[in-house]
C-alpha atoms as a PDB file:
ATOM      1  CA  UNK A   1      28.556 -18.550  84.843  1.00  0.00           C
ATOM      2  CA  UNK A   2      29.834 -15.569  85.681  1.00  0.00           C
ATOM      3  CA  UNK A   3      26.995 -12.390  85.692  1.00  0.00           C
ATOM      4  CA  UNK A   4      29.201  -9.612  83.709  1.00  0.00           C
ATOM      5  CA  UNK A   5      29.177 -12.677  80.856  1.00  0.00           C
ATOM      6  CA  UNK A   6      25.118 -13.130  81.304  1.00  0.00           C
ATOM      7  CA  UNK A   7      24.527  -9.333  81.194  1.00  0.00           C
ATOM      8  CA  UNK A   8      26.260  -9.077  78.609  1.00  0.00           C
ATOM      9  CA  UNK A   9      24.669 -11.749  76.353  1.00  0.00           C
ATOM     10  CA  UNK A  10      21.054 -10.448  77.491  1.00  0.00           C
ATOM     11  CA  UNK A  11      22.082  -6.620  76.208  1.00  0.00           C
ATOM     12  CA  UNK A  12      23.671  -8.213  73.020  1.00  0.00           C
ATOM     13  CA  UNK A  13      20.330 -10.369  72.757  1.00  0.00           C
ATOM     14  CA  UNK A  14      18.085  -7.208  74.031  1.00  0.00           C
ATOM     15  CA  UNK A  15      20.214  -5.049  70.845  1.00  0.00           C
ATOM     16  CA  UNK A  16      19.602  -7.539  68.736  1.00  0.00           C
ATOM     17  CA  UNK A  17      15.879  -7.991  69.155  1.00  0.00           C
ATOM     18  CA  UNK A  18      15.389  -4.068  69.326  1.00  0.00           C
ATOM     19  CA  UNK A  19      17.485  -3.745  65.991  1.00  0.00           C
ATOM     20  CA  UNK A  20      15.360  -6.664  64.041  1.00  0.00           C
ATOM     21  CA  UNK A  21      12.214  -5.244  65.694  1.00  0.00           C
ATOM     22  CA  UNK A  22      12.905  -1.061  64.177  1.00  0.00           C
ATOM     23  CA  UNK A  23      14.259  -2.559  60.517  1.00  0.00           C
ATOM     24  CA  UNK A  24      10.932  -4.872  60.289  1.00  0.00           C
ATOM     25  CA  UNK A  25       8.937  -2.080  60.907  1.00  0.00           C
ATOM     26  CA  UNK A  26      10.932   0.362  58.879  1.00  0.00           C
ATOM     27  CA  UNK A  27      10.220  -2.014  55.845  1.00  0.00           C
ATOM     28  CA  UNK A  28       6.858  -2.960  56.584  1.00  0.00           C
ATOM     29  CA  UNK A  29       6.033   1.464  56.408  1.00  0.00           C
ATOM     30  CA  UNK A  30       8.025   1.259  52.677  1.00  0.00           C
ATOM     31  CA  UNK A  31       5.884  -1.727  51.610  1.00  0.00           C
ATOM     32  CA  UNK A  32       2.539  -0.005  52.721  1.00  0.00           C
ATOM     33  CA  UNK A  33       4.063   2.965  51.103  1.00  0.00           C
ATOM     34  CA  UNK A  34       4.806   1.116  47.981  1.00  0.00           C
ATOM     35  CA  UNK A  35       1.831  -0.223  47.679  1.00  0.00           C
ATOM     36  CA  UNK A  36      -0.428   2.801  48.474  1.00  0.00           C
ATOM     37  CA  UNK A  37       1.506   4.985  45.715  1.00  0.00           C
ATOM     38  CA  UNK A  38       0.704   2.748  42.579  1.00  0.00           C
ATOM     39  CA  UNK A  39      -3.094   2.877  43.608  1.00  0.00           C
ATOM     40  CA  UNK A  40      -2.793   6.595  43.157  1.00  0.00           C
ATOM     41  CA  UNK A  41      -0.881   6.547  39.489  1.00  0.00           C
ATOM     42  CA  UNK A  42      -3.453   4.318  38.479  1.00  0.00           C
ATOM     43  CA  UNK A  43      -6.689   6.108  39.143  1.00  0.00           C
ATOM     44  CA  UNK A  44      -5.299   9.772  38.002  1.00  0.00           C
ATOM     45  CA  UNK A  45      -3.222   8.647  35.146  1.00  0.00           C
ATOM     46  CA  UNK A  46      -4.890   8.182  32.021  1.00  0.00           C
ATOM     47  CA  UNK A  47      -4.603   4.404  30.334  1.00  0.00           C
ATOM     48  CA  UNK A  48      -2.721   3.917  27.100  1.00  0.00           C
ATOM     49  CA  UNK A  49      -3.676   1.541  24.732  1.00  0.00           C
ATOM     50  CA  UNK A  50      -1.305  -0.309  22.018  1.00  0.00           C
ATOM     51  CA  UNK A  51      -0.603   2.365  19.225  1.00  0.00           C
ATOM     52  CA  UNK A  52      -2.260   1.687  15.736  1.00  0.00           C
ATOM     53  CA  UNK A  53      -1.182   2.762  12.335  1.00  0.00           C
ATOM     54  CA  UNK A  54      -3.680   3.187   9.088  1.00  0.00           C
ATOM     55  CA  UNK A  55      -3.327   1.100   6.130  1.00  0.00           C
ATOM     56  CA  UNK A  56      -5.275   0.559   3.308  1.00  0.00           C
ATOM     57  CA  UNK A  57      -6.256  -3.161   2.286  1.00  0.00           C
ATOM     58  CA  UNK A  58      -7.219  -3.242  -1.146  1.00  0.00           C
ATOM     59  CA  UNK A  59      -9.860  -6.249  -2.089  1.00  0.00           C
ATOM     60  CA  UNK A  60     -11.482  -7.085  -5.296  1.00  0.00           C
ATOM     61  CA  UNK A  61     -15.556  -6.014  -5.865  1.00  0.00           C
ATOM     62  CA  UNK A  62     -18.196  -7.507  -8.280  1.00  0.00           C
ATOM     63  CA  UNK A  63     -18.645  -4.137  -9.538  1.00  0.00           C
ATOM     64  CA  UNK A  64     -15.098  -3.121 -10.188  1.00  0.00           C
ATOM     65  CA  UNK A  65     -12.794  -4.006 -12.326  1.00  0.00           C
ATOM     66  CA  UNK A  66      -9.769  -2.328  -9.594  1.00  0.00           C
ATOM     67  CA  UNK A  67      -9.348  -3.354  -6.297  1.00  0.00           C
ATOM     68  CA  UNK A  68     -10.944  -0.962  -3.751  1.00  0.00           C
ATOM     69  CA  UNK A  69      -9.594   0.054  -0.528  1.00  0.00           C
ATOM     70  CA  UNK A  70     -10.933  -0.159   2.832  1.00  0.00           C
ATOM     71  CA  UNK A  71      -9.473   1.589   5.620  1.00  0.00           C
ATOM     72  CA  UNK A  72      -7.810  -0.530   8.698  1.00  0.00           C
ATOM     73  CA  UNK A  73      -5.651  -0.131  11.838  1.00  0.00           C
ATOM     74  CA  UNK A  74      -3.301  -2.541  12.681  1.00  0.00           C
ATOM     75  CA  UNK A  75      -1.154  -3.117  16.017  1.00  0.00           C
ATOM     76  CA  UNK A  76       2.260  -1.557  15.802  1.00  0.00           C
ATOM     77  CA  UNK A  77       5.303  -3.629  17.683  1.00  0.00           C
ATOM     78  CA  UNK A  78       8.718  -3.652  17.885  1.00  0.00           C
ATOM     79  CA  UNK A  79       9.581  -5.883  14.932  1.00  0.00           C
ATOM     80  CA  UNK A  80       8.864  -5.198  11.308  1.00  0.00           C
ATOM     81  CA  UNK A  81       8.028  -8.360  10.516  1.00  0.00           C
ATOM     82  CA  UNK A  82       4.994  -8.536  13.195  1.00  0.00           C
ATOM     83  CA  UNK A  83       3.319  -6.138  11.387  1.00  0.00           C
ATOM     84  CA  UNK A  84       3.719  -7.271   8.223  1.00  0.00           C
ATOM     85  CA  UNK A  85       2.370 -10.283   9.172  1.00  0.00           C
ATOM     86  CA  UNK A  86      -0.730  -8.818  11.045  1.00  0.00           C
ATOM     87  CA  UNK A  87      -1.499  -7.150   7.520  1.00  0.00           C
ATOM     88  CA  UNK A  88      -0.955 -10.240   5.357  1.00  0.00           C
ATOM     89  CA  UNK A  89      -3.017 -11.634   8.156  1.00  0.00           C
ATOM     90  CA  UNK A  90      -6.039  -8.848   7.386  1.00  0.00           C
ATOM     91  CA  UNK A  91      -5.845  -9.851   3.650  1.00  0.00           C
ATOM     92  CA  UNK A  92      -6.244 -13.474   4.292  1.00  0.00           C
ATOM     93  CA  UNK A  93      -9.123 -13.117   6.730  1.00  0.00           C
ATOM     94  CA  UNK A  94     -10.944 -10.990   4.023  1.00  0.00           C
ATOM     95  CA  UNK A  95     -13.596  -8.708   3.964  1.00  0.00           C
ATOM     96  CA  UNK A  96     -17.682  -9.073   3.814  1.00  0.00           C
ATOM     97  CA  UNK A  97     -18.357  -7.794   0.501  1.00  0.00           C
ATOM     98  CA  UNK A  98     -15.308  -8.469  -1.160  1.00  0.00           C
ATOM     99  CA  UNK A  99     -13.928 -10.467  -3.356  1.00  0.00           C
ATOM    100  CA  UNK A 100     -10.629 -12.668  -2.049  1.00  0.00           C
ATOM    101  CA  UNK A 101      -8.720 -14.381  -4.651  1.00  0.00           C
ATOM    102  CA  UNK A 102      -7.240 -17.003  -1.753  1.00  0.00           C
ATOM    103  CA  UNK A 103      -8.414 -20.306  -1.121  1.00  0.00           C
ATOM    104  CA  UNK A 104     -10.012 -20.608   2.332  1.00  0.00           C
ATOM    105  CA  UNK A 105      -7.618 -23.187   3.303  1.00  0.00           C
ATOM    106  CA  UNK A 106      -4.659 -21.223   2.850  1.00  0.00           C
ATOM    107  CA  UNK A 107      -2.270 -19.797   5.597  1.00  0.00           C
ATOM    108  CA  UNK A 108       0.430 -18.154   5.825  1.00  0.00           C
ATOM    109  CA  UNK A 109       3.103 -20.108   7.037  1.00  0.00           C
ATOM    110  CA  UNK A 110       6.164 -17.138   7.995  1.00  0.00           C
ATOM    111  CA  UNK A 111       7.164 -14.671   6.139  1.00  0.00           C
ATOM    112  CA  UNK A 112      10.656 -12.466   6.046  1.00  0.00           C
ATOM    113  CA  UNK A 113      12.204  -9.054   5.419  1.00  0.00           C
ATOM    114  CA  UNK A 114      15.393  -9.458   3.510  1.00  0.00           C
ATOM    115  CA  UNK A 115      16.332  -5.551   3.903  1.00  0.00           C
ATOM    116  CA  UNK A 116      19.198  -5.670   1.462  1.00  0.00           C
ATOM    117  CA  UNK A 117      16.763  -6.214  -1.508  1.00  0.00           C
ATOM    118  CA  UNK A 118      13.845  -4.526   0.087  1.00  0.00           C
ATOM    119  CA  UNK A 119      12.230  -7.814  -0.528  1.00  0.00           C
ATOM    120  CA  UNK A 120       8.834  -9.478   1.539  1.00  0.00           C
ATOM    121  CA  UNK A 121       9.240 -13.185   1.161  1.00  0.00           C
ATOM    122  CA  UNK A 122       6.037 -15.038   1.839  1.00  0.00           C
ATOM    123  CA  UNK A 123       5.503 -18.443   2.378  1.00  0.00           C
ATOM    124  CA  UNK A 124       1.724 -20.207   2.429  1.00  0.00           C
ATOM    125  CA  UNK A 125       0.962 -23.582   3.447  1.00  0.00           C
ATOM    126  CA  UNK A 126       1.052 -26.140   0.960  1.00  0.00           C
ATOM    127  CA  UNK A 127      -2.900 -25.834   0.571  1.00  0.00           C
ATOM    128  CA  UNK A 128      -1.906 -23.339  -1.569  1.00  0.00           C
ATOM    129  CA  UNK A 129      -1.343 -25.488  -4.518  1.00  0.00           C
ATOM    130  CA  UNK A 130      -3.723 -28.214  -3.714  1.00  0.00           C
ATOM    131  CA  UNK A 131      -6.871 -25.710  -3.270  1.00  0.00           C
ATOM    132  CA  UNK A 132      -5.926 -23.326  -6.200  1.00  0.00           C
ATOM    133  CA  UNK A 133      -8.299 -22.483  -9.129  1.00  0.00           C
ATOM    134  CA  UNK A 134      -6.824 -22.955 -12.512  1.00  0.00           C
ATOM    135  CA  UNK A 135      -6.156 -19.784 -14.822  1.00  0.00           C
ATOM    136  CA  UNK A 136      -3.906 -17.172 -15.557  1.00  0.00           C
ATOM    137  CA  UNK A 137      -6.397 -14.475 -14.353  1.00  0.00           C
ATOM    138  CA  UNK A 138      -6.887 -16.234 -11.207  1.00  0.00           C
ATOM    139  CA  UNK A 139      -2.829 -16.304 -10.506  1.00  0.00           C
ATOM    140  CA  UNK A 140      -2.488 -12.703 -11.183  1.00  0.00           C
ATOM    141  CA  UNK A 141      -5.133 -11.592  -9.355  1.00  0.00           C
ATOM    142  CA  UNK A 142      -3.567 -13.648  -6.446  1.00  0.00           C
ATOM    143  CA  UNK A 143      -0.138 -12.379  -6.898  1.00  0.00           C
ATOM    144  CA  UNK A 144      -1.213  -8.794  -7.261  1.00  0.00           C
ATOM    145  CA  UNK A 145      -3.706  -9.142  -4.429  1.00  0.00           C
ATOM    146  CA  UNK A 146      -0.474  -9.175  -2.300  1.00  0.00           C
ATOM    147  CA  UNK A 147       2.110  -7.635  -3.810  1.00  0.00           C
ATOM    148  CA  UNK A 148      -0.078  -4.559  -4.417  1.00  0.00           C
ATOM    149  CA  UNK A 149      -0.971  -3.910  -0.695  1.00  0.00           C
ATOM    150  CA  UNK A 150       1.480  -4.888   0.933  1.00  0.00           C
ATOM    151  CA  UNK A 151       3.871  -2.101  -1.316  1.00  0.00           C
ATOM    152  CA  UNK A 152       1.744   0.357  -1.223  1.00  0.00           C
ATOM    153  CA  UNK A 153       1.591   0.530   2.538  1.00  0.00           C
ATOM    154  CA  UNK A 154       4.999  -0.146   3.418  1.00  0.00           C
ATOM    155  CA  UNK A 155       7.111   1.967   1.132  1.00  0.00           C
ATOM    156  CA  UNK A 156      10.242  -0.204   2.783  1.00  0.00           C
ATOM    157  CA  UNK A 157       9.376  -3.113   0.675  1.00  0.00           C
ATOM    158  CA  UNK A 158       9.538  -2.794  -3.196  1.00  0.00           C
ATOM    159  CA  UNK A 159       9.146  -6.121  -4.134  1.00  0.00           C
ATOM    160  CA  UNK A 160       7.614  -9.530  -2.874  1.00  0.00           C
ATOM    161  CA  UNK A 161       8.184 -13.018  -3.413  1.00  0.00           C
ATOM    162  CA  UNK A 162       6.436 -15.934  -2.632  1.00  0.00           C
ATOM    163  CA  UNK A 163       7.385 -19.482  -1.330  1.00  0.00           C
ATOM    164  CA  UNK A 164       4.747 -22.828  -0.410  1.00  0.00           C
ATOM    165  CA  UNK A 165       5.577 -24.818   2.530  1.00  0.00           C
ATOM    166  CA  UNK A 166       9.113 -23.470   2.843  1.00  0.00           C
ATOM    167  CA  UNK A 167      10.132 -24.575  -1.175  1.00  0.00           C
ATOM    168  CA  UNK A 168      10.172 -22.269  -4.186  1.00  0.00           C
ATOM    169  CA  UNK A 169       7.622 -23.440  -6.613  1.00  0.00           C
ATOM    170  CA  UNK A 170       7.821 -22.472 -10.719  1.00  0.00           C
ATOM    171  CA  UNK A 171       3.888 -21.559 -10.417  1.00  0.00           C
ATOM    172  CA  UNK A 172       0.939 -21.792  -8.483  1.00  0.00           C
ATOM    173  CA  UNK A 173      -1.049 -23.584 -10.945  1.00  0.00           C
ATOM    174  CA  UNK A 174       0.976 -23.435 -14.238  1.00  0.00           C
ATOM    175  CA  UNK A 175       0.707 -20.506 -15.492  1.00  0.00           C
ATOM    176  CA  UNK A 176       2.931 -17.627 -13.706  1.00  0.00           C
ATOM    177  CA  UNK A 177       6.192 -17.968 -13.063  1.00  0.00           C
ATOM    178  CA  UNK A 178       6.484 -16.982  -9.496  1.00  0.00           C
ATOM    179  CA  UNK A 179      10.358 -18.437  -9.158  1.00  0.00           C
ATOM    180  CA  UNK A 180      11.344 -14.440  -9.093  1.00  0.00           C
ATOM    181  CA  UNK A 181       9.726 -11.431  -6.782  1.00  0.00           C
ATOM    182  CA  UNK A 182       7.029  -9.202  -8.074  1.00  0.00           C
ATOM    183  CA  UNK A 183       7.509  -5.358  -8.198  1.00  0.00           C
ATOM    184  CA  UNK A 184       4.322  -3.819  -7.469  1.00  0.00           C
ATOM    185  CA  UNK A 185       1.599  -2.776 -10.394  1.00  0.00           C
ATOM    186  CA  UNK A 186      -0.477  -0.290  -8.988  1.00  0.00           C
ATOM    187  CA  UNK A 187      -2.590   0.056 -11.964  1.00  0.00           C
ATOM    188  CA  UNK A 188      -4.840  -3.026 -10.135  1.00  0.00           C
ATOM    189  CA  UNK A 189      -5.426  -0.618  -7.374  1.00  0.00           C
ATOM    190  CA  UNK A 190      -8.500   2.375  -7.172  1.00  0.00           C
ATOM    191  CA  UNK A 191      -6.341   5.073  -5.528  1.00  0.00           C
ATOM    192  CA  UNK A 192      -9.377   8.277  -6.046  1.00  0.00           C
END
C-alpha cells in the first residue's frame, strides 16, 4: 500500500477517535450536570401536595330529626366526574356516629354528568334492591341522603337521578317513583 494512503487513514482514524473521545465527554459533563441540578430543586423547593376543596357531607343523627353536616376535604382532579365520585364515595363509606340510610352492600357502580340538564346520574349495584329496607321513609331518606349533598356542594348540578346495575328501575322498594331526577329539598338539611 502506498504510505500517503496509510497516513491518511491513521489521521482520518486518529480524527475520528479524538472527535468520539471530546463529544463523550462533553455529554457525560451535561449528564452529571443534569443530574446534580434536580438534587438542588428538590431540597430548597418546598413540596406540594394534591389540592383539596371543603364540602360538607350531611348524615342523619339519633338526635335529629335534619341531617347534620360534617366538614370534609376531598381530592380535586382534572375531571368533574372524579370528584363527584370521591364525594358519593365519602357518603357511602359513612361516618362513626351517624346514621346512613344505605345498605352496607351497596356500591356505586359509575356515575355521569349530563351538563345539558345539570343532571348527576347515579348508578348502584344491584344490591341495592336486594338489601333495601321496606318503607316510604326509608326511600326518602335514601334519595334525599344524596340528592341533598351532593346539590348543595356542587351548585353545577341541580338535579340527580338514580339508576341500579345500569337499568332504570320504577322504585327502590315500591314506594317512590325514582323513574325521574330529584331536585334538591334542603329542608332535610341543618344549615345553622
Amino acid at each position: 500500500m502506498n504510505k500517503k494512503i496509510i497516513y491518511s487513514l491513521v489521521g482520518l482514524a486518529l480524527i475520528f477517535f479524538l472527535t468520539s473521545l471530546f463529544i463523550f465527554l462533553k455529554s457525560g459533563s451535561k449528564t452529571n450536570d443534569k443530574k446534580s441540578e434536580p438534587v438542588e430543586q428538590q431540597t430548597d423547593a418546598p413540596v406540594e401536595g394534591p389540592e383539596t376543596i371543603s364540602v360538607k357531607s350531611f348524615f342523619f343523627a339519633e338526635d335529629s330529626r335534619l341531617m347534620l353536616p360534617v366538614p370534609e376535604e376531598i381530592q380535586l382532579t382534572g375531571i368533574k366526574e372524579q370528584v363527584y365520585r370521591q364525594f358519593v364515595d365519602l357518603l357511602i363509606k359513612g361516618k362513626k356516629n351517624f346514621i346512613s340510610p344505605i345498605p352496607e352492600e351497596v356500591t356505586l357502580r359509575t356515575l355521569y354528568l349530563v351538563e345539558t340538564q345539570k343532571m348527576l346520574v347515579i348508578d348502584f349495584t344491584e344490591e341495592l334492591i336486594h338489601k333495601f329496607p321496606a318503607g316510604t321513609d326509608s326511600e326518602l331518606e335514601f334519595i334525599y341522603f344524596f340528592v341533598n349533598n351532593i346539590c348543595f356542594n356542587f351548585k353545577e348540578i341541580k338535579q340527580v337521578k338514580f339508576l341500579i346495575g345500569g337499568n332504570e328501575y320504577r322504585t327502590i322498594s315500591g314506594h317512590i317513583d325514582i323513574e325521574n331526577a330529584f331536585l334538591p329539598d334542603f329542608r332535610y338539611l341543618k344549615l345553622d
